[in-house]
Structures are given as C-alpha cells and as structure tokens.
Protein backbone atom coordinates (compact mmCIF):
# COMPACT_ATOMS: atom_id res chain seq x y z
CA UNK A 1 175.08 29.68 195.88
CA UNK A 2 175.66 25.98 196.27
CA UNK A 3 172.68 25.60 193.31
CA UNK A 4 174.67 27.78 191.02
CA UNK A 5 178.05 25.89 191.87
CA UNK A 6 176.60 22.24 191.22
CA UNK A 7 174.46 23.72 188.16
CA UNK A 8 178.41 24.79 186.39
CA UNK A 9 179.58 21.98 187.68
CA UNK A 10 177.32 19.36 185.81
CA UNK A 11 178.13 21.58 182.73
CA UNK A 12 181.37 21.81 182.74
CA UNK A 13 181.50 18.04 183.05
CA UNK A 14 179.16 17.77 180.54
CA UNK A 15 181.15 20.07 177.82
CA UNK A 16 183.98 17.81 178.85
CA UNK A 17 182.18 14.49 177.48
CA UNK A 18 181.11 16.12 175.01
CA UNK A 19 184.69 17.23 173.92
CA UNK A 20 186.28 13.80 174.41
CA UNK A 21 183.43 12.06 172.24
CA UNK A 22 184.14 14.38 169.27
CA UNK A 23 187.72 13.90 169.67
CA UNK A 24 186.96 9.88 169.93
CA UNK A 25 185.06 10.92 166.49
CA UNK A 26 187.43 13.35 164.79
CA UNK A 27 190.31 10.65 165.22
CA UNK A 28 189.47 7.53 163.49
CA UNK A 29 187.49 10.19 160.63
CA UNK A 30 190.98 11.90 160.08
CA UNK A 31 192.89 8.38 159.60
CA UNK A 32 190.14 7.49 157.36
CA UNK A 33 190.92 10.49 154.93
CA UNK A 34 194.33 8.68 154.65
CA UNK A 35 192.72 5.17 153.91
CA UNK A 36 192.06 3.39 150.70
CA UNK A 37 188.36 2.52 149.09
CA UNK A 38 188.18 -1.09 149.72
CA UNK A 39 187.85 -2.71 145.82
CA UNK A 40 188.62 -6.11 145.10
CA UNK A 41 191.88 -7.17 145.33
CA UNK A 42 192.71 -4.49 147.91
CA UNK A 43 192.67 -6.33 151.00
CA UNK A 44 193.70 -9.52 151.81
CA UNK A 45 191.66 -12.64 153.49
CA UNK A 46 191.47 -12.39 156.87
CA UNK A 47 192.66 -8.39 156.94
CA UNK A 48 191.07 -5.80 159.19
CA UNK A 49 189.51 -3.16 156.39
CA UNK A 50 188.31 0.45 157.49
CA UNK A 51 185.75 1.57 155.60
CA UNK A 52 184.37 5.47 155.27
CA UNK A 53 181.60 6.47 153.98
CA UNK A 54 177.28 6.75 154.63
CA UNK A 55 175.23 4.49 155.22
CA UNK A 56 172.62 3.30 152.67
CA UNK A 57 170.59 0.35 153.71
CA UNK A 58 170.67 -1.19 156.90
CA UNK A 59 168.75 -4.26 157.63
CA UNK A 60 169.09 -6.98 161.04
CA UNK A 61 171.86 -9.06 159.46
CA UNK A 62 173.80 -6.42 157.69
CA UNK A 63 174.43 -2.81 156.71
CA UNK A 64 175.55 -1.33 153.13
CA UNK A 65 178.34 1.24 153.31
CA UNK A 66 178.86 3.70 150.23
CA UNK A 67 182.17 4.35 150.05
CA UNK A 68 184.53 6.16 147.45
CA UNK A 69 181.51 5.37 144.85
CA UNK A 70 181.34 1.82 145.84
CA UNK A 71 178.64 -0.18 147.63
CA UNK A 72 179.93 -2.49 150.27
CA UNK A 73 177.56 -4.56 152.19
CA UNK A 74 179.25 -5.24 155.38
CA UNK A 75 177.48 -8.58 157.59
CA UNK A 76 176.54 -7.61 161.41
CA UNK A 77 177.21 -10.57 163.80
CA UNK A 78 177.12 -11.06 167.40
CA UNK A 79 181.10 -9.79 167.59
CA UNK A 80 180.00 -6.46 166.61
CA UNK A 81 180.45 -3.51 168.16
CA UNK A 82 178.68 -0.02 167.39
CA UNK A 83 178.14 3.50 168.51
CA UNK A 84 175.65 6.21 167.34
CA UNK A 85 172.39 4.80 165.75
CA UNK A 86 172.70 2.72 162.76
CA UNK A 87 170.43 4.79 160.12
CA UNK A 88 169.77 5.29 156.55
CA UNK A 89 171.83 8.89 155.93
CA UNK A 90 174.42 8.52 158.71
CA UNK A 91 177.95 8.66 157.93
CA UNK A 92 180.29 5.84 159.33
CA UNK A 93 183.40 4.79 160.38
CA UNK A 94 183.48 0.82 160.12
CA UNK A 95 185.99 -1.57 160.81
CA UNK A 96 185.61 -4.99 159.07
CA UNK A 97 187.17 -8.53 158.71
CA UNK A 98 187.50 -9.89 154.97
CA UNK A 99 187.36 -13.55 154.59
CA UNK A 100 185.83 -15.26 151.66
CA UNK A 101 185.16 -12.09 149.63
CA UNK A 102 182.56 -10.95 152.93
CA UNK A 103 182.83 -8.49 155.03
CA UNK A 104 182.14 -8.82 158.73
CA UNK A 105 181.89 -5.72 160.84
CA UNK A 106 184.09 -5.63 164.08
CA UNK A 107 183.20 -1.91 165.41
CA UNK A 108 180.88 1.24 163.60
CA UNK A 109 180.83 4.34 164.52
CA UNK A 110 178.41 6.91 163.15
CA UNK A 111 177.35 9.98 163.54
C-alpha cells in the first residue's frame, strides 16, 4: 500500500510541474499575440523588444528569429537567459535589448 501511495504521489507532483510550466509557457505566448513585429523604426534604442516567432538558424554567438515574415537575428551574450533547447524548428518567445540597430537577447523561451 505504501508503494501505491508514494507511486500517486510522485505523479501527482509531477502533473503539477508539468501544469505550472505550460502555464509559465501559455502566458508570455498569449501577450505575444498582442505584441507588434519588431520593423525598423518600431522600437526605440535601448527598449526591451519581445519577439514571437521560430527559430531559423542558430549558431554560438547568435540566433535568427522569423517573426511576422521578418528575419531578426538576435546576438546571444553572457546576460542571456534561456529555457527549452535552442533548435532549428522551435518556436520562441524572446526578449531582447535594441541598441545600435542590434538586438541582444535577455531571456528565450522555446518550446
């Protein structure tokens, strides 16, 4: 009985992560739906930018992000942050810096 009782356990606390990470997921992809394709001239120097969109190269220094038909290549640094595997195919969430016309990733999130 005690086998049983630690085997529902373990998945009930499992279903539970699993729950919170695709509400962690299903947040920041519902605010994106909201959010405007970064062009030129749409954010400002220095502005955090959230980008949507799949991923389409992806390469030590920096990943390319296809987003509302555009190609943005998006620089990975030491400051960045991601979760999921960064892969050719996946979609992603990616928060960015702008300065000087680059983009600098802060956090991505794929899945």
């Amino acid at each position: 009985m005690l086998n049983t009782s630690s085997k529902i356990a373990r998945f009930l606390c499992s279903a539970a992560l699993v729950g919170a990470v695709g509400v962690a997921v299903a947040g920041p992809a519902q605010a994106a739906s909201q959010a405007r394709s970064p062009q030129a001239g749409d954010a400002t120097q220095g502005q955090y930018v959230h980008l949507q969109g799949k991923l389409t190269a992806v390469a030590d220094d920096h990943v390319k992000v296809t987003t509302g038909g555009t190609v943005v290549t998006v620089l990975l640094t030491d400051d960045a942050y991601w979760i999921g595997h960064l892969k050719v195919g996946a979609q992603a969430d990616v928060t960015a810096t702008l300065a000087d016309g680059v983009y600098t990733a802060k956090v991505i999130v794929t899945w």
